[in-house]
C-alpha atoms as a PDB file:
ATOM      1  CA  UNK A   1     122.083 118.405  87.969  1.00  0.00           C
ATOM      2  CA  UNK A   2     118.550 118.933  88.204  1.00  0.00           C
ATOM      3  CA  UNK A   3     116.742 122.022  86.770  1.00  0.00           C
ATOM      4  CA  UNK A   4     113.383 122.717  85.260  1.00  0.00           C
ATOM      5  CA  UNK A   5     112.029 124.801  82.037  1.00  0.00           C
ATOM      6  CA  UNK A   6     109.162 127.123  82.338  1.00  0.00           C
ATOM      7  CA  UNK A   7     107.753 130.124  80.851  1.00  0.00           C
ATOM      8  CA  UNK A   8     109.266 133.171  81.857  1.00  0.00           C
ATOM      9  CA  UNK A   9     109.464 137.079  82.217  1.00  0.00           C
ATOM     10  CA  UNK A  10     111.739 139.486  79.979  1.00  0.00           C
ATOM     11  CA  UNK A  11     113.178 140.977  83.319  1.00  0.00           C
ATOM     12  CA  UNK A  12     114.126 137.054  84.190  1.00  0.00           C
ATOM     13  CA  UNK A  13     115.642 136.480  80.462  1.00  0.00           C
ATOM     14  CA  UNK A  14     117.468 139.563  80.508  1.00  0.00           C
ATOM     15  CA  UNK A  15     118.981 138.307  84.055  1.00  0.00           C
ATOM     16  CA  UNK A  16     120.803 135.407  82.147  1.00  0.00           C
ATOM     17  CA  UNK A  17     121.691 137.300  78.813  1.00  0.00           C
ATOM     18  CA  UNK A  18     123.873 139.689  80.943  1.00  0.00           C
ATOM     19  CA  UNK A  19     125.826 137.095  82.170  1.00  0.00           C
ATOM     20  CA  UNK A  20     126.644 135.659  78.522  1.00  0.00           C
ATOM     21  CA  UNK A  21     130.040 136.814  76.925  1.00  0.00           C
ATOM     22  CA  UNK A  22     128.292 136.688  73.316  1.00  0.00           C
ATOM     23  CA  UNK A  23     125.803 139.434  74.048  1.00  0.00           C
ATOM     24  CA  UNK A  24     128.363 141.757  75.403  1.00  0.00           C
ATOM     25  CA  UNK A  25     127.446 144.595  75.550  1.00  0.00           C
ATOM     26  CA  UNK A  26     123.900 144.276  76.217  1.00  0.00           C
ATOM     27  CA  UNK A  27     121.818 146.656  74.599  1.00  0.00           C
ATOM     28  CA  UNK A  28     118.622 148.662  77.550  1.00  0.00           C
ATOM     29  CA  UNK A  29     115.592 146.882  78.406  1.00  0.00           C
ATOM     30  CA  UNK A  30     113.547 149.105  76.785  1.00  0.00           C
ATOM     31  CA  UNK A  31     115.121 147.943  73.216  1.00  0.00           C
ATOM     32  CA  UNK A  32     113.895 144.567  74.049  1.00  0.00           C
ATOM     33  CA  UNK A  33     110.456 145.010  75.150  1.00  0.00           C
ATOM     34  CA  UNK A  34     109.933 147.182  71.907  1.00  0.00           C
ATOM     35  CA  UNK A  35     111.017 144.677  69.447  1.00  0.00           C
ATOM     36  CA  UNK A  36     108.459 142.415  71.171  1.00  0.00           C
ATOM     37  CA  UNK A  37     105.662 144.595  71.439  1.00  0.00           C
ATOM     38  CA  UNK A  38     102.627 143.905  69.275  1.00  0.00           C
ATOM     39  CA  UNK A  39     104.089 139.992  68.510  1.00  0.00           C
ATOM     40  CA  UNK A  40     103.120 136.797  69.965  1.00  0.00           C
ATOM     41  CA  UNK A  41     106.255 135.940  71.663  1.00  0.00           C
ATOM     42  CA  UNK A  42     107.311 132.999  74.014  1.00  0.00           C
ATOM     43  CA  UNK A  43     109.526 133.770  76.862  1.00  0.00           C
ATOM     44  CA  UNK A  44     111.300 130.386  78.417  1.00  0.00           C
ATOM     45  CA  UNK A  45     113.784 130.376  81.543  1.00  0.00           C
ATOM     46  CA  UNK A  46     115.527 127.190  82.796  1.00  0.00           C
ATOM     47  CA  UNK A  47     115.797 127.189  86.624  1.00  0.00           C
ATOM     48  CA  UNK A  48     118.567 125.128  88.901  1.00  0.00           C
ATOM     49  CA  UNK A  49     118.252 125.271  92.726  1.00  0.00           C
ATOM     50  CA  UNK A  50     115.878 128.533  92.071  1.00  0.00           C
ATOM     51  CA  UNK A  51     118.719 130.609  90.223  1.00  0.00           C
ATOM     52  CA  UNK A  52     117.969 131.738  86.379  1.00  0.00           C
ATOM     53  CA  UNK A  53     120.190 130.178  84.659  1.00  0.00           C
ATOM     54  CA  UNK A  54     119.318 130.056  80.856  1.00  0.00           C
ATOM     55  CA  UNK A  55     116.637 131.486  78.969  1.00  0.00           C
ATOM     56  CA  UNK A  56     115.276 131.631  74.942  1.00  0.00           C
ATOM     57  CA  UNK A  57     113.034 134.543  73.601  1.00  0.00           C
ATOM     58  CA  UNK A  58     111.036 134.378  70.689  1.00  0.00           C
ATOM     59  CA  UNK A  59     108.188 135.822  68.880  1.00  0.00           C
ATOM     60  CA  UNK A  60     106.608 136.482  65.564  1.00  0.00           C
ATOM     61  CA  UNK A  61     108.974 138.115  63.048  1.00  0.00           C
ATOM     62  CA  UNK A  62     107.999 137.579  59.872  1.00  0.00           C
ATOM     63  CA  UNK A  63     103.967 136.800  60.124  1.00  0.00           C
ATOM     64  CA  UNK A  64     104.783 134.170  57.763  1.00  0.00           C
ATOM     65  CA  UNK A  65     103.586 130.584  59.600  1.00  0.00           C
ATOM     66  CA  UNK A  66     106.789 130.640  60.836  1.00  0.00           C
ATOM     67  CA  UNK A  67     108.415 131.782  64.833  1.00  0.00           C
ATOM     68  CA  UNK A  68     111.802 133.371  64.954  1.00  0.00           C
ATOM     69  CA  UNK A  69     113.703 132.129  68.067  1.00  0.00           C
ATOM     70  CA  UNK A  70     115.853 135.547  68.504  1.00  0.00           C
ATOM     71  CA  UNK A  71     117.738 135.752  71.689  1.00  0.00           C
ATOM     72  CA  UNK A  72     118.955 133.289  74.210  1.00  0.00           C
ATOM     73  CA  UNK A  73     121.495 131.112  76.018  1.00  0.00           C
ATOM     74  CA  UNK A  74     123.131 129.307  79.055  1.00  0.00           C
ATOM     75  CA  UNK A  75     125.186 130.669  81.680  1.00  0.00           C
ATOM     76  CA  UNK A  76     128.715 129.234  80.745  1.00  0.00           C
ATOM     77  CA  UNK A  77     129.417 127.630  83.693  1.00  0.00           C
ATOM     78  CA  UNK A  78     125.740 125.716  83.585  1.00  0.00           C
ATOM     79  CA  UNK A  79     126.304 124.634  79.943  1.00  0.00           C
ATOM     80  CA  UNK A  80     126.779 121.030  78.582  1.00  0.00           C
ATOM     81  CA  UNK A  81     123.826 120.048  81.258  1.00  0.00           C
ATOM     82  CA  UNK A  82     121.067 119.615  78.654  1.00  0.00           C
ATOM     83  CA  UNK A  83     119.446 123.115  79.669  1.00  0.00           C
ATOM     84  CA  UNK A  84     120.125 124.511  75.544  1.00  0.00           C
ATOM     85  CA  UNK A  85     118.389 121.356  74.032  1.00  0.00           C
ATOM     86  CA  UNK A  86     115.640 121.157  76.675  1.00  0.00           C
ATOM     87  CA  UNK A  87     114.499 125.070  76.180  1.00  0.00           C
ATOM     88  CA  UNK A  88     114.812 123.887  72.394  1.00  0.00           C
ATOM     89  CA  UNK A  89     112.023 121.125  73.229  1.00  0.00           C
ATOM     90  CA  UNK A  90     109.907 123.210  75.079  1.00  0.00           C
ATOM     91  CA  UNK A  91     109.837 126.212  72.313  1.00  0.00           C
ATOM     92  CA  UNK A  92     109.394 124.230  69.047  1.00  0.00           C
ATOM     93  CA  UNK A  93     106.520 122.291  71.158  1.00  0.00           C
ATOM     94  CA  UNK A  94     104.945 125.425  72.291  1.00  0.00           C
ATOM     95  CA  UNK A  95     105.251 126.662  68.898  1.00  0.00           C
ATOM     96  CA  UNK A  96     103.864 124.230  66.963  1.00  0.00           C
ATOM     97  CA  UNK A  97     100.852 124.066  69.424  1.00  0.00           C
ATOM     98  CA  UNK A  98     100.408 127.563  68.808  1.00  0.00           C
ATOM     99  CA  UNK A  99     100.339 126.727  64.783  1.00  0.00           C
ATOM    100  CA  UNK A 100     103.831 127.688  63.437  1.00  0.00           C
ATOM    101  CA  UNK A 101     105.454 125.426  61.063  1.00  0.00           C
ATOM    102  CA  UNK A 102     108.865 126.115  61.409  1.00  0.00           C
ATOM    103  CA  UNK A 103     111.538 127.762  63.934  1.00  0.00           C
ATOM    104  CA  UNK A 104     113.645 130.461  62.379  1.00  0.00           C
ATOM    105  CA  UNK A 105     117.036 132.432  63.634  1.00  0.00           C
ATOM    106  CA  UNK A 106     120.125 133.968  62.954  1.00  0.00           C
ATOM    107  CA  UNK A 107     123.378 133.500  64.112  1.00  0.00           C
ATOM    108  CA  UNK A 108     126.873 134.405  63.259  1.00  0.00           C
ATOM    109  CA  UNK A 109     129.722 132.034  61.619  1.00  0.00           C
ATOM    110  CA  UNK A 110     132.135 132.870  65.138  1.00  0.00           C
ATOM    111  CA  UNK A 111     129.521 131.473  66.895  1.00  0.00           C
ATOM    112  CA  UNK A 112     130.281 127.875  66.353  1.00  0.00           C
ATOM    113  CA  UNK A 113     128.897 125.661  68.903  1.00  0.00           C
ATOM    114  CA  UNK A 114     125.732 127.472  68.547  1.00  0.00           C
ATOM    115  CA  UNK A 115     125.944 126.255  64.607  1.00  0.00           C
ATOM    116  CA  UNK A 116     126.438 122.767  65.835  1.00  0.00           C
ATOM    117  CA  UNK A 117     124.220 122.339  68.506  1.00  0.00           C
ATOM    118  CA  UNK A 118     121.559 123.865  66.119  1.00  0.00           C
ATOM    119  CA  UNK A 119     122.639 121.602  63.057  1.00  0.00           C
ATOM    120  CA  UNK A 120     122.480 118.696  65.417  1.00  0.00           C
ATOM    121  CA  UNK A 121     118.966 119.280  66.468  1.00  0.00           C
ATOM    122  CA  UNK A 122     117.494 119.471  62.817  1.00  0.00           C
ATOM    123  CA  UNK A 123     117.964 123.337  61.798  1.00  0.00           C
ATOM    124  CA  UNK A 124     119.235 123.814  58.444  1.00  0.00           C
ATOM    125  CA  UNK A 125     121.308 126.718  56.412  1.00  0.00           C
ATOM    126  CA  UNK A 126     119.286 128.694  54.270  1.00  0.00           C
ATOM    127  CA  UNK A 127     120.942 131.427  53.795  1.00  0.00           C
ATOM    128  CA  UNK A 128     124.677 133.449  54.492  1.00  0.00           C
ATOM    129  CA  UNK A 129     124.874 136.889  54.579  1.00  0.00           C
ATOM    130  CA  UNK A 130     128.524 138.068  54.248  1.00  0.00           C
ATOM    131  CA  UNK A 131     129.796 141.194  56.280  1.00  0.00           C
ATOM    132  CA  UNK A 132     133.174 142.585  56.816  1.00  0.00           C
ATOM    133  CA  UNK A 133     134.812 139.629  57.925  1.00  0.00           C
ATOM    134  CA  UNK A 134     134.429 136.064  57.775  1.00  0.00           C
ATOM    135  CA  UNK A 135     133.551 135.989  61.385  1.00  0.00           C
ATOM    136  CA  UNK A 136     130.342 138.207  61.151  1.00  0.00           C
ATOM    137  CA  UNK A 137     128.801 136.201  58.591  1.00  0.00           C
ATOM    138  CA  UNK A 138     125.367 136.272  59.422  1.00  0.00           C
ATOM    139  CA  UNK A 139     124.519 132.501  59.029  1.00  0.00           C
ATOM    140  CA  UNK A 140     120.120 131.747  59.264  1.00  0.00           C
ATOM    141  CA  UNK A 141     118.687 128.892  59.686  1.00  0.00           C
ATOM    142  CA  UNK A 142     115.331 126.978  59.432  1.00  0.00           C
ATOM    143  CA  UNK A 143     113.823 124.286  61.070  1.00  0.00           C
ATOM    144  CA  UNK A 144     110.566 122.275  60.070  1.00  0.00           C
ATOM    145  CA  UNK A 145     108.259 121.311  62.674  1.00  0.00           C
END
């Protein structure tokens, strides 16, 4: 399947993160464009026969050298094409052009492929955060670039 990576719009990102079962419910638009405002972020949507299908958000978190890669994913019946790991490539490149020296997010423990696919493709653990229950442990991870 053929598809292409580019930069891309909130409106477009929030198109695909609808569509994924682990950011149901979704919260308003408006909730996303504040926690962006006044950040350097990095919007990225992947593309197949001119349907969004996958997108990853970014931005500045912590003002510490480092880019948080908060919100993103594949539409589940485009996954396991190489989209996730190519919109991986083409953030941690535009990052580290852009002078951050390491990738930074949070997931949680129920969300294991997302823990594999990221341990694959260099991230480490850093730190757990335990919640209620097992599931919900908040799980981040680091990646140098």
């Amino acid at each position: 399947m053929h598809f292409s990576v580019e930069q891309g719009s909130l409106k477009e990102a929030l198109l695909v993160l609808r569509e994924l079962p682990e950011f149901d419910p979704l919260l308003s638009g408006q909730y996303y464009r504040d926690r962006l405002s006044d950040h350097d972020s990095y919007i990225i949507v992947a593309k197949s026969k001119g349907k969004i299908v996958g997108c990853k958000i970014g931005y500045d978190r912590y003002k510490d050298g480092s880019f948080y890669s908060w919100l993103g994913g594949v539409i589940p019946s485009y996954r396991h094409l190489g989209i996730a790991k190519a919109m991986l490539v083409d953030q941690h490149e535009w990052a580290k052009r852009r002078g951050y020296d390491r990738i930074r997010f949070k997931t949680l423990n129920r969300h294991k492929a997302m823990l594999i696919f990221s341990i694959k493709n260099g991230f480490e653990i850093f730190n757990v955060k335990t919640k209620d229950e097992l599931e919900n442990n908040r799980i981040e991870l680091i990646k140098y670039l």
